[in-house]
PDB file of N, CA and C in Angstrom:
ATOM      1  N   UNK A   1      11.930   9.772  -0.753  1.00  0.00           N
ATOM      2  CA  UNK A   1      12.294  11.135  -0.411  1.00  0.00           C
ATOM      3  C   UNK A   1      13.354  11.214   0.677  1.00  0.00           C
ATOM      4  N   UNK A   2      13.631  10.088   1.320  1.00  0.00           N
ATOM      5  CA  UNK A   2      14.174   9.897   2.600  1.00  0.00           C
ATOM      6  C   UNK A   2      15.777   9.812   2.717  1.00  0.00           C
ATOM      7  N   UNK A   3      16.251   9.127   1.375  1.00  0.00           N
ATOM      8  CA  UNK A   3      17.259   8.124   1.238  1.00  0.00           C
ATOM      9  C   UNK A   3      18.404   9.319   1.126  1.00  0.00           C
ATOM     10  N   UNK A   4      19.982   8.650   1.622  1.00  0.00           N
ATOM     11  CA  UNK A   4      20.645   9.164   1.724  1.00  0.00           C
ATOM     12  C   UNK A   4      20.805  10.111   0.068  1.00  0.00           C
ATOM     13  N   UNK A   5      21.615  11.608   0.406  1.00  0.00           N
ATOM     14  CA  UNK A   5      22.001  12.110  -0.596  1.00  0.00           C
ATOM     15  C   UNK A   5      20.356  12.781  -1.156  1.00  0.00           C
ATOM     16  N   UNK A   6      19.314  12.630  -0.841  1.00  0.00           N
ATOM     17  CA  UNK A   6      18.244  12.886  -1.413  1.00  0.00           C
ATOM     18  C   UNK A   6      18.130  14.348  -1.688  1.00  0.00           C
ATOM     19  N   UNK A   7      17.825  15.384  -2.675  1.00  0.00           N
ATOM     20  CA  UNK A   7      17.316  16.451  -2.891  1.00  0.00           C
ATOM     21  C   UNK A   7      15.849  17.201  -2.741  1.00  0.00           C
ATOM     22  N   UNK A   8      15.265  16.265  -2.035  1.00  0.00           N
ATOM     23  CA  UNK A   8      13.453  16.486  -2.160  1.00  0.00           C
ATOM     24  C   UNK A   8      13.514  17.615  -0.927  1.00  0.00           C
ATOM     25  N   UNK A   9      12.379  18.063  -0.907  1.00  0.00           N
ATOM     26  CA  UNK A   9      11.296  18.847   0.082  1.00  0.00           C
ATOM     27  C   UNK A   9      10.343  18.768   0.438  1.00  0.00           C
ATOM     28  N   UNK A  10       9.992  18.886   1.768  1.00  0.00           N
ATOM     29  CA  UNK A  10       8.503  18.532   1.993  1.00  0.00           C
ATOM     30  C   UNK A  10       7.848  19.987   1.950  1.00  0.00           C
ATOM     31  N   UNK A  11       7.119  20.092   0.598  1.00  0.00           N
ATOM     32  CA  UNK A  11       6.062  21.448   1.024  1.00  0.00           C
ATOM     33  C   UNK A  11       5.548  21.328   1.754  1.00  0.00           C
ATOM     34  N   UNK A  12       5.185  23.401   2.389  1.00  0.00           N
ATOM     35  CA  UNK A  12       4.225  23.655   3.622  1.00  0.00           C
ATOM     36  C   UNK A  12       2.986  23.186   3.570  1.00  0.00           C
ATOM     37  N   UNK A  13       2.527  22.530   2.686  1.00  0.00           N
ATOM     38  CA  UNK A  13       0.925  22.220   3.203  1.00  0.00           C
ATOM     39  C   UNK A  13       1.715  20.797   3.699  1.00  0.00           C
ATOM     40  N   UNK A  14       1.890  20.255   3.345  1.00  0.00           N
ATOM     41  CA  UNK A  14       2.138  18.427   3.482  1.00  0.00           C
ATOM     42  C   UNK A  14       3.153  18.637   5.030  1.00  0.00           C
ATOM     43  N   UNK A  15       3.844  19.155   4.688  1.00  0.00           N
ATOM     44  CA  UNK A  15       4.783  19.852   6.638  1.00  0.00           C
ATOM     45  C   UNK A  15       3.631  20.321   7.406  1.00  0.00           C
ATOM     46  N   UNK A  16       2.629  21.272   7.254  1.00  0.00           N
ATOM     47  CA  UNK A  16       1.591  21.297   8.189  1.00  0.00           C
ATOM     48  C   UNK A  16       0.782  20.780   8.280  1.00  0.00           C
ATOM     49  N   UNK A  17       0.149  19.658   7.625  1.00  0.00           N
ATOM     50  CA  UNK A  17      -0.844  18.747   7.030  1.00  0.00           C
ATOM     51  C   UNK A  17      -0.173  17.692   8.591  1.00  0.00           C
ATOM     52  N   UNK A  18       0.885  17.342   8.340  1.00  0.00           N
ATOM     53  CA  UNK A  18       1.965  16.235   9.381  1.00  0.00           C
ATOM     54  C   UNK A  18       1.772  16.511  11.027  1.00  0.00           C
ATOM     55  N   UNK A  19       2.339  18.040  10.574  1.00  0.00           N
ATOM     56  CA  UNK A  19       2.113  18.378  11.818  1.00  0.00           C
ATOM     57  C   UNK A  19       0.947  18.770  12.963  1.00  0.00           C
ATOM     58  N   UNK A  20       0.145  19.196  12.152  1.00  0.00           N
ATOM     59  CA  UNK A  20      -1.313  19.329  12.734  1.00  0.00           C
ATOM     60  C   UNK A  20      -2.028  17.916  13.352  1.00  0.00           C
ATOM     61  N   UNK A  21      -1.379  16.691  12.532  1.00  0.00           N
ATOM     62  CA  UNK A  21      -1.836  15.504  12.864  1.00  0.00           C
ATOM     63  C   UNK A  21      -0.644  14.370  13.420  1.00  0.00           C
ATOM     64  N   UNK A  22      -0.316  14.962  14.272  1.00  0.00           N
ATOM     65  CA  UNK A  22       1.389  14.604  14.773  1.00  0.00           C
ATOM     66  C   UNK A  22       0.828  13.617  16.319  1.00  0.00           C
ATOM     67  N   UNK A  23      -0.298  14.204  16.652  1.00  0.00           N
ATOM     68  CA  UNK A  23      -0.938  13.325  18.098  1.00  0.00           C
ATOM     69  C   UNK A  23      -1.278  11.956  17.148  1.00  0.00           C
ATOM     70  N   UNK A  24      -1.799  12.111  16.003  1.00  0.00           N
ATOM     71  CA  UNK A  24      -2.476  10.822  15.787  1.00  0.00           C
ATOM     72  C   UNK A  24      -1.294   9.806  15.331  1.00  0.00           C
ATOM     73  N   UNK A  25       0.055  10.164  14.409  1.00  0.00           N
ATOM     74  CA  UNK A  25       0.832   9.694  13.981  1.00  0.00           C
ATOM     75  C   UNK A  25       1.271   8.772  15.381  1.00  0.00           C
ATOM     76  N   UNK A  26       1.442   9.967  16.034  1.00  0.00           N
ATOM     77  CA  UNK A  26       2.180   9.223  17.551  1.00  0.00           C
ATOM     78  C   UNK A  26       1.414   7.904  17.889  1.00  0.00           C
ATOM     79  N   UNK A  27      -0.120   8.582  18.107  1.00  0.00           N
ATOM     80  CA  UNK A  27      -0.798   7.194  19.221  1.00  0.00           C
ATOM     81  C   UNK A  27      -1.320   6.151  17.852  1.00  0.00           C
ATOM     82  N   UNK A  28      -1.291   5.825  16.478  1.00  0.00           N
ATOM     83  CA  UNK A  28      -1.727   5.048  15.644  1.00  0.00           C
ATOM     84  C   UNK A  28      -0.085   4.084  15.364  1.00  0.00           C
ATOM     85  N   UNK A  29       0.808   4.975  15.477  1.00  0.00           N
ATOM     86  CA  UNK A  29       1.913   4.216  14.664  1.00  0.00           C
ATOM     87  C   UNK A  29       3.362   3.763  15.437  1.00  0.00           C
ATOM     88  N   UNK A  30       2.984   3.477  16.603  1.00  0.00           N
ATOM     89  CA  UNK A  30       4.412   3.327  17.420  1.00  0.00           C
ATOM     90  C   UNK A  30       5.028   4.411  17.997  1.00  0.00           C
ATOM     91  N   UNK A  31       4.713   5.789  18.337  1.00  0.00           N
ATOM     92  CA  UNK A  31       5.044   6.716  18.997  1.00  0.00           C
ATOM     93  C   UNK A  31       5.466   7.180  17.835  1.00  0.00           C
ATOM     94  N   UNK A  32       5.209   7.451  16.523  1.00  0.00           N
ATOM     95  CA  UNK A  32       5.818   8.122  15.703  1.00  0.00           C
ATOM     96  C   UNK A  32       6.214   9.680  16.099  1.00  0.00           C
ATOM     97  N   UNK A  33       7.090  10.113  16.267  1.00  0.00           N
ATOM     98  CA  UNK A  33       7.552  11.583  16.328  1.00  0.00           C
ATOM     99  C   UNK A  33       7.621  12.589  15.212  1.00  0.00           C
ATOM    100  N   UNK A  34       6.486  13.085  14.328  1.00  0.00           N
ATOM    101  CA  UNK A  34       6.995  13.333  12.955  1.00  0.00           C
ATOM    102  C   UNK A  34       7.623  15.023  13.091  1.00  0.00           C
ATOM    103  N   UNK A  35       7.983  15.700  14.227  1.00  0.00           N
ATOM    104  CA  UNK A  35       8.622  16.438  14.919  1.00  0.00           C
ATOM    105  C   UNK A  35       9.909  16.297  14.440  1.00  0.00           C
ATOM    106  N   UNK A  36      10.229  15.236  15.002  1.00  0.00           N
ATOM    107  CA  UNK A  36      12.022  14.559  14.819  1.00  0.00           C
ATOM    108  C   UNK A  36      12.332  14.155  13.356  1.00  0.00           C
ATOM    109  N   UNK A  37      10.772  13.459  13.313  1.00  0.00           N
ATOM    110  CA  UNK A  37      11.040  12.673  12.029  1.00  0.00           C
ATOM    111  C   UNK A  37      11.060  14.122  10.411  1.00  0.00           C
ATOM    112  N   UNK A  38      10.738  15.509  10.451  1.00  0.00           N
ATOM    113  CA  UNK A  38      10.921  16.612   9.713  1.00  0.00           C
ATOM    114  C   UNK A  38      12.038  16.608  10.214  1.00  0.00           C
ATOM    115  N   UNK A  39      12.830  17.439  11.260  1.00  0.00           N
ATOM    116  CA  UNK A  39      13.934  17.508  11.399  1.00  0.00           C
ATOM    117  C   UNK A  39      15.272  16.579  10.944  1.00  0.00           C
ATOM    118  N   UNK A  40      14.574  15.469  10.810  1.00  0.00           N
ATOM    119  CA  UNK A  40      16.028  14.668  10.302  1.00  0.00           C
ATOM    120  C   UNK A  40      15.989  14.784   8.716  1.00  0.00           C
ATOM    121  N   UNK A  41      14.669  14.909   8.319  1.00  0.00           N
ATOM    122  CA  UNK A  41      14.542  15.063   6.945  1.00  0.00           C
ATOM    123  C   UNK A  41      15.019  16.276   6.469  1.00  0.00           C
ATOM    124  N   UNK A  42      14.443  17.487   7.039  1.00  0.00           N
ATOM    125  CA  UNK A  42      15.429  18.877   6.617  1.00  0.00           C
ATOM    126  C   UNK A  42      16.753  18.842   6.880  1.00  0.00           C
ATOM    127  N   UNK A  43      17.255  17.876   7.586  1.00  0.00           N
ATOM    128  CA  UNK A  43      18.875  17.924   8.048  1.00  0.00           C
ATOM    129  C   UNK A  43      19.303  16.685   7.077  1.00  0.00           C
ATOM    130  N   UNK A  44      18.610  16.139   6.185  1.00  0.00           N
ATOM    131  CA  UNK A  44      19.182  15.211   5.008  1.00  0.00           C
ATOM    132  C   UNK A  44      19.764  14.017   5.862  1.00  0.00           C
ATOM    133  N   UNK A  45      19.381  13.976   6.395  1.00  0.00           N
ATOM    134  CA  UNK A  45      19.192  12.703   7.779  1.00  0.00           C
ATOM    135  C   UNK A  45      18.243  11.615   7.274  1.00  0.00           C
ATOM    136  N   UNK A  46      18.944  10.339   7.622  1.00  0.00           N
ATOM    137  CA  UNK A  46      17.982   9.074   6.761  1.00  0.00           C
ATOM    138  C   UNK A  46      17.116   9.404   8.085  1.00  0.00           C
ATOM    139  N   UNK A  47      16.065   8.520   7.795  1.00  0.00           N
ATOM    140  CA  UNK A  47      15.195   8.275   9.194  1.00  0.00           C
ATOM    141  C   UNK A  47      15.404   6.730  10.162  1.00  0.00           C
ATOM    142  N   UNK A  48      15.861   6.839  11.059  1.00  0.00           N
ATOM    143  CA  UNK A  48      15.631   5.963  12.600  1.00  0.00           C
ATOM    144  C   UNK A  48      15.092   4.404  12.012  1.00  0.00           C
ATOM    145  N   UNK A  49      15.597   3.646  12.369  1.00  0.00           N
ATOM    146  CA  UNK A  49      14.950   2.342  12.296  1.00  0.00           C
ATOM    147  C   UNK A  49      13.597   2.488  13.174  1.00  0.00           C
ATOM    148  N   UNK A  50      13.309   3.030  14.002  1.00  0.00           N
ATOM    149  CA  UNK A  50      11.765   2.775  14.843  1.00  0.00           C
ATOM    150  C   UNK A  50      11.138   4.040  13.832  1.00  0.00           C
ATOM    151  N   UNK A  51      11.530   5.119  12.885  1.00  0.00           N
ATOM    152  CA  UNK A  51      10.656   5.763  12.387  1.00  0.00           C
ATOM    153  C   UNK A  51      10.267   5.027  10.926  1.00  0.00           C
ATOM    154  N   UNK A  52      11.090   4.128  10.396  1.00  0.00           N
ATOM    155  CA  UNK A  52      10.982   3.226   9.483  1.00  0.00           C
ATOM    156  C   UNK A  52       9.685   2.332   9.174  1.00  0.00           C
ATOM    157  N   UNK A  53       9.747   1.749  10.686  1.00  0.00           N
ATOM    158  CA  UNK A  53       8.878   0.743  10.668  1.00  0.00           C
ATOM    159  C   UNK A  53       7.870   1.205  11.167  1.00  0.00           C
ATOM    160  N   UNK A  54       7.480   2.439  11.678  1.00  0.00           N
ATOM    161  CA  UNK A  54       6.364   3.511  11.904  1.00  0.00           C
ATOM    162  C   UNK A  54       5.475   3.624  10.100  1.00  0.00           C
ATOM    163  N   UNK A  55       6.946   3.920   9.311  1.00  0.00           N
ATOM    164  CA  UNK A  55       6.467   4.391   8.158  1.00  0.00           C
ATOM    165  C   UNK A  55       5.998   2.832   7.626  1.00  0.00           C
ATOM    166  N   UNK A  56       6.288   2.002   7.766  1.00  0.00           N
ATOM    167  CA  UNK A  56       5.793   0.776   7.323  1.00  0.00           C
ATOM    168  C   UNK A  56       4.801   0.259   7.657  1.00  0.00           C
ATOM    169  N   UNK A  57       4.201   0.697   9.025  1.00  0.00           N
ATOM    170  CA  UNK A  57       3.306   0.230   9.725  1.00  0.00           C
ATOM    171  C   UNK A  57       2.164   1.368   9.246  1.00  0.00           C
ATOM    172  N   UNK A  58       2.046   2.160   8.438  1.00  0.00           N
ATOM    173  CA  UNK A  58       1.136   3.027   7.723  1.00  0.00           C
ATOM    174  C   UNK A  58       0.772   2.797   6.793  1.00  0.00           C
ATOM    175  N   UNK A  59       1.920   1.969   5.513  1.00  0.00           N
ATOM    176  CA  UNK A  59       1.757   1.848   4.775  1.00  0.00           C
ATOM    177  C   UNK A  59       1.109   0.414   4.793  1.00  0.00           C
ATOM    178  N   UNK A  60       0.635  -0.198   5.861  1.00  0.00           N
ATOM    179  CA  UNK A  60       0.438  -1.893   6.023  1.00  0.00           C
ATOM    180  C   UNK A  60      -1.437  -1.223   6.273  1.00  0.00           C
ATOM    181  N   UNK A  61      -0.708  -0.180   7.058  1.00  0.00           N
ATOM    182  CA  UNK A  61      -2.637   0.089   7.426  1.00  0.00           C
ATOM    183  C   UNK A  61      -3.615   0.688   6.376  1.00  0.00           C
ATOM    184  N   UNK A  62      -2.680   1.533   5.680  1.00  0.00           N
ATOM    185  CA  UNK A  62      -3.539   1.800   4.469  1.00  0.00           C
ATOM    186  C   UNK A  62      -4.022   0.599   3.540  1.00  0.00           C
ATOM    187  N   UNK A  63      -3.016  -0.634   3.414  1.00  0.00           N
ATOM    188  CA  UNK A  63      -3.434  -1.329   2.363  1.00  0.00           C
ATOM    189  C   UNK A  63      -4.843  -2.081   2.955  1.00  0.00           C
ATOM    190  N   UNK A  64      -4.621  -2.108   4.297  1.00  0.00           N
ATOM    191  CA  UNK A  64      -5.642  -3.085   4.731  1.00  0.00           C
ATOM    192  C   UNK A  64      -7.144  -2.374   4.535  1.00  0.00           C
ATOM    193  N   UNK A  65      -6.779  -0.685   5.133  1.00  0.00           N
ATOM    194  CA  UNK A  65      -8.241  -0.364   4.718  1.00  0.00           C
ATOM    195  C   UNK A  65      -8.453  -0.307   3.193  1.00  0.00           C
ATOM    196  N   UNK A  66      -7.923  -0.490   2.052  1.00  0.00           N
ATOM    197  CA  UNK A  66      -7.840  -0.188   1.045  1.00  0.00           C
ATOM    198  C   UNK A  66      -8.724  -1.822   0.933  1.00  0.00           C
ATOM    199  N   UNK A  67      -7.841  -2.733   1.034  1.00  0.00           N
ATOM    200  CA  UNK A  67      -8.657  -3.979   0.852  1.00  0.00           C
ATOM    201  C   UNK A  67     -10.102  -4.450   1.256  1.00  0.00           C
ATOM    202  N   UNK A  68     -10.401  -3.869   2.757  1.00  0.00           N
ATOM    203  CA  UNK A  68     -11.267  -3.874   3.058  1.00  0.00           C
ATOM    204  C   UNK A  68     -12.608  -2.704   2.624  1.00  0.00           C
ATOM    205  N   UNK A  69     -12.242  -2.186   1.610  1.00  0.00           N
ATOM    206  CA  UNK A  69     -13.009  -1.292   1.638  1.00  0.00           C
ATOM    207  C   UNK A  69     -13.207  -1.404  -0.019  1.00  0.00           C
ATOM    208  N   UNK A  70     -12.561  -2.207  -0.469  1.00  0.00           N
ATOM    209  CA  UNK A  70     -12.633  -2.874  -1.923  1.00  0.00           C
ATOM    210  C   UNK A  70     -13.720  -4.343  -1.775  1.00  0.00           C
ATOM    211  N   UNK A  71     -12.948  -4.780  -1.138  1.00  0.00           N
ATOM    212  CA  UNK A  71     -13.738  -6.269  -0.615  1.00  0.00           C
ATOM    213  C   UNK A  71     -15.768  -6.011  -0.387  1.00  0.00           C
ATOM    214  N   UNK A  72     -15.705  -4.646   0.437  1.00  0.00           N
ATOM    215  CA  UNK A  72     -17.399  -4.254   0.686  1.00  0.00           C
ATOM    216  C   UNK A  72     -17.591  -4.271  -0.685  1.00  0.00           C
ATOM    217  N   UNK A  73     -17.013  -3.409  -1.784  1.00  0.00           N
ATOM    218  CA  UNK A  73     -18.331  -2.390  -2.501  1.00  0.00           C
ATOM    219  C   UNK A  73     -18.066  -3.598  -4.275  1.00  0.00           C
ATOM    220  N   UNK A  74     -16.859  -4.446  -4.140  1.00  0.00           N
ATOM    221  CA  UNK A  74     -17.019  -5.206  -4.931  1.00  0.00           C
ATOM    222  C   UNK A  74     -17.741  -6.453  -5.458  1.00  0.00           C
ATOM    223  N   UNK A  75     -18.223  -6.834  -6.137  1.00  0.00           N
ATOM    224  CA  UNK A  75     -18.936  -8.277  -6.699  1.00  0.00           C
ATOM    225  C   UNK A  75     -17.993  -9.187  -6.528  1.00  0.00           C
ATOM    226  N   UNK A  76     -18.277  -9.793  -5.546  1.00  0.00           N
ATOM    227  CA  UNK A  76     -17.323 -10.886  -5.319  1.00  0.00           C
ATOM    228  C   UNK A  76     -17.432 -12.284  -6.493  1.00  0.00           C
ATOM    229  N   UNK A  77     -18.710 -12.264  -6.637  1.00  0.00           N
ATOM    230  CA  UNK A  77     -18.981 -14.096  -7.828  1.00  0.00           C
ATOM    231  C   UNK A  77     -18.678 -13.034  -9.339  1.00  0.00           C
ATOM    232  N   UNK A  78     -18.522 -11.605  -9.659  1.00  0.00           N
ATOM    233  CA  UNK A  78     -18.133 -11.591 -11.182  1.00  0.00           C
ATOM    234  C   UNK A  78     -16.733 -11.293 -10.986  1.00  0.00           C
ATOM    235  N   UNK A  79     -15.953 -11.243  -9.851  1.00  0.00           N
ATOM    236  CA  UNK A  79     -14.464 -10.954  -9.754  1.00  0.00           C
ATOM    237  C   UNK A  79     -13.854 -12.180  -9.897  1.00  0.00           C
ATOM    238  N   UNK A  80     -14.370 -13.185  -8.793  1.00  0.00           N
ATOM    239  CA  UNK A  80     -13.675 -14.284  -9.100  1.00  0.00           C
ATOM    240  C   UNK A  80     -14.326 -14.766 -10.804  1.00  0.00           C
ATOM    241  N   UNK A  81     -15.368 -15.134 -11.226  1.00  0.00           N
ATOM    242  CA  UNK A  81     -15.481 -15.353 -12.578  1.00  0.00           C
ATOM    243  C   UNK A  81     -14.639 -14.529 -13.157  1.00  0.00           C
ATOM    244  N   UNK A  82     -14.431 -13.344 -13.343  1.00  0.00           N
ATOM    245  CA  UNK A  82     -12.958 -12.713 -13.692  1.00  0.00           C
ATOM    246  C   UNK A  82     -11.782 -13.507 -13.950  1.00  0.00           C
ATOM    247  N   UNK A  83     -11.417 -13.466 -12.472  1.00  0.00           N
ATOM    248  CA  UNK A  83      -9.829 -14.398 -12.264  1.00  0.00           C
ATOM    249  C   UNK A  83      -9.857 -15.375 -12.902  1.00  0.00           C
ATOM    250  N   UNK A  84     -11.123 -15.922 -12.714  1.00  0.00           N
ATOM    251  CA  UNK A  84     -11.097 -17.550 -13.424  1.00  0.00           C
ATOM    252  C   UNK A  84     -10.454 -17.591 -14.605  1.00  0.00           C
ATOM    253  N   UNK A  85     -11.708 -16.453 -15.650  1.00  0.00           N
ATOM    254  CA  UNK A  85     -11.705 -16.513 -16.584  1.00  0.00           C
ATOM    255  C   UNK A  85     -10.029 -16.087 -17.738  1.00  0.00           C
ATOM    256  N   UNK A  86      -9.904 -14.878 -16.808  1.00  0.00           N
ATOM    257  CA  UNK A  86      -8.203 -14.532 -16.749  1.00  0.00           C
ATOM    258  C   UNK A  86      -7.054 -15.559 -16.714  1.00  0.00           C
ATOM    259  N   UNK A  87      -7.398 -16.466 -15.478  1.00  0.00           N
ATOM    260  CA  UNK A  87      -6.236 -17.634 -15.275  1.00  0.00           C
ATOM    261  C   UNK A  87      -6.142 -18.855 -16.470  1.00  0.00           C
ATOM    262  N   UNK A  88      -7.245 -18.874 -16.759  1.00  0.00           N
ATOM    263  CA  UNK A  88      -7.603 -20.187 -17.476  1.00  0.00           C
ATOM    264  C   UNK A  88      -7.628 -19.740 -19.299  1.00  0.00           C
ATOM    265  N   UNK A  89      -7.369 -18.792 -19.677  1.00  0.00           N
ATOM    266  CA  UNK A  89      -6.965 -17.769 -21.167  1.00  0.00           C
ATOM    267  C   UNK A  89      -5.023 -17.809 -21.291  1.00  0.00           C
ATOM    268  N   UNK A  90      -5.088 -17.884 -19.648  1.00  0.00           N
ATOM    269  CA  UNK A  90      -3.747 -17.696 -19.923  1.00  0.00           C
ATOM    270  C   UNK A  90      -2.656 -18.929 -19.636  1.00  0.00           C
ATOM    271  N   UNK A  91      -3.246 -19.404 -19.215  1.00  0.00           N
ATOM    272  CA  UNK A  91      -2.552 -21.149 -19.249  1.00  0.00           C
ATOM    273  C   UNK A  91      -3.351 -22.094 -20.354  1.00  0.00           C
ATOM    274  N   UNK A  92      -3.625 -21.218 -21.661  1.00  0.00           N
ATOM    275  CA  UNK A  92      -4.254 -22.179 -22.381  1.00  0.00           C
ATOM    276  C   UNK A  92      -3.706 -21.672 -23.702  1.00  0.00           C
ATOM    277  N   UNK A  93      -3.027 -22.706 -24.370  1.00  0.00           N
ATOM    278  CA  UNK A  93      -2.279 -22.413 -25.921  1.00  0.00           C
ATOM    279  C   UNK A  93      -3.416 -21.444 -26.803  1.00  0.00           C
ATOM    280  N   UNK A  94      -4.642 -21.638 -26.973  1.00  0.00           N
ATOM    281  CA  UNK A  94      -5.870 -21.092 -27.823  1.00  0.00           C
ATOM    282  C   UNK A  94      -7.248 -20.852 -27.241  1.00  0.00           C
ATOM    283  N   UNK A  95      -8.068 -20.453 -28.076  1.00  0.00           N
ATOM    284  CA  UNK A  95      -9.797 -20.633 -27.479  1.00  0.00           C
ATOM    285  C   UNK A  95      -9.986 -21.903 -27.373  1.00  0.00           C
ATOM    286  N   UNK A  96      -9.833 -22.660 -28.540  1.00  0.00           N
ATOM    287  CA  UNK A  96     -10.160 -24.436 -28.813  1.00  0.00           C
ATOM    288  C   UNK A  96      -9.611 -24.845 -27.420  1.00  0.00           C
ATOM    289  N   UNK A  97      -8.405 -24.860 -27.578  1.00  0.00           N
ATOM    290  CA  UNK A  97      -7.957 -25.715 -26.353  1.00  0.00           C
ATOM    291  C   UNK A  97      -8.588 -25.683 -25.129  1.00  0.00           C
ATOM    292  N   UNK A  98      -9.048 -24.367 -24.770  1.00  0.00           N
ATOM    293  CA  UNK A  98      -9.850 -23.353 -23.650  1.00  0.00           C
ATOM    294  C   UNK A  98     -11.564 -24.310 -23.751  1.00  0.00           C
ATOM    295  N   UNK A  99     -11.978 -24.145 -24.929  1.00  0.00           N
ATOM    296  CA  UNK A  99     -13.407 -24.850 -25.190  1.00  0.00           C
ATOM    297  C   UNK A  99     -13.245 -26.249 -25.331  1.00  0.00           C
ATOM    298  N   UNK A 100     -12.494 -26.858 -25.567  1.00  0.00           N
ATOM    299  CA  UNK A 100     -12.130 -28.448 -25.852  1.00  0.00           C
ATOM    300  C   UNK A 100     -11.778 -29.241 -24.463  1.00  0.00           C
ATOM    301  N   UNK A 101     -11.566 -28.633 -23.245  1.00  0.00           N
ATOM    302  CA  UNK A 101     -11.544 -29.270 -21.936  1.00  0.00           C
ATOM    303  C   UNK A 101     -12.701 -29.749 -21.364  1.00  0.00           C
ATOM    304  N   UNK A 102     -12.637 -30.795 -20.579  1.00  0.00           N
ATOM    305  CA  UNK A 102     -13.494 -31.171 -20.266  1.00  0.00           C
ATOM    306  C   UNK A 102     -13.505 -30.987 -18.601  1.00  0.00           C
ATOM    307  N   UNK A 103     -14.166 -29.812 -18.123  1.00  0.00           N
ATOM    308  CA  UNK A 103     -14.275 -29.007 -16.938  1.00  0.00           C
ATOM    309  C   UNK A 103     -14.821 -30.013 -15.857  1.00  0.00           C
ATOM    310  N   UNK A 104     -15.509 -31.319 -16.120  1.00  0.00           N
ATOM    311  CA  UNK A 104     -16.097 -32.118 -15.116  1.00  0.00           C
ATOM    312  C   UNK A 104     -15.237 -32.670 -14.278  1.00  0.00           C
ATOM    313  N   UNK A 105     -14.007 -32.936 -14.799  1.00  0.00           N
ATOM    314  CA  UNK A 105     -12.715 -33.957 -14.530  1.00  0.00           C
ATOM    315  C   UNK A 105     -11.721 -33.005 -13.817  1.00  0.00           C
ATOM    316  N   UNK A 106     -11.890 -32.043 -13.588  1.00  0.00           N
ATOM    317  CA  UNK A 106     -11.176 -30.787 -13.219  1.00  0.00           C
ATOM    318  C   UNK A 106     -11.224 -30.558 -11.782  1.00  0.00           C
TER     319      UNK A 106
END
C-alpha cells in the first residue's frame, strides 16, 4: 500500500483502529510514530527507513506468536509423521520403491 506511485487508502476504521493504538505501536515497535507514519501515507510519501523496519519488526512478531501458538495446540508426533510421510512420497519414484526400502540401514 506504501510503495511509490501507490493509489490505496487507509479506511476510517483501520486509520482509527491505528490510531487509538498509536501508544502501543510506539512502546512495542521502535518508537513507531503511526501519526507521521498516516501522514506520509496520505501525502503518497514512501515510509522512513526506521518506520520500515518498525513495520518489519511486527510482522516478525506476529509470525512468532503465530508459531508459538501453533506449536501449543498442535500434535507434534502426527505432524512430524506427516512431514515424514510427505518427504519420503516425494523423493521416491513409486509406492514399491517407498515399501521396498529397507528403513533399518537408514
Amino acid at each position: 500500500m506504501v510503495h511509490y506511485f501507490a493509489d490505496n487508502t487507509v479506511d476510517n476504521d483501520k486509520g482509527t483502529f491505528l490510531l487509538n493504538n498509536a501508544q502501543f505501536y510506539h512502546d512495542n515497535f521502535q518508537g513507531l510514530n503511526i501519526v507521521e507514519l498516516l501522514l506520509r501515507f496520505d501525502n503518497s510519501q514512501t515510509p522512513r527507513f526506521k518506520e520500515i523496519t518498525s513495520i518489519i519488526r511486527g510482522i516478525h512478531k506476529f509470525v512468532e506468536s503465530s508459531d508459538g501458538f501453533l506449536l501449543r495446540i498442535i500434535d507434534k508426533e502426527i505432524h512430524f509423521i506427516d512431514c515424514l510421510d510427505y518427504h519420503l512420497k516425494l523423493n521416491s519414484e513409486n509406492d514399491s520403491e517407498l515399501k521396498g526400502k529397507n528403513w533399518t540401514t537408514i
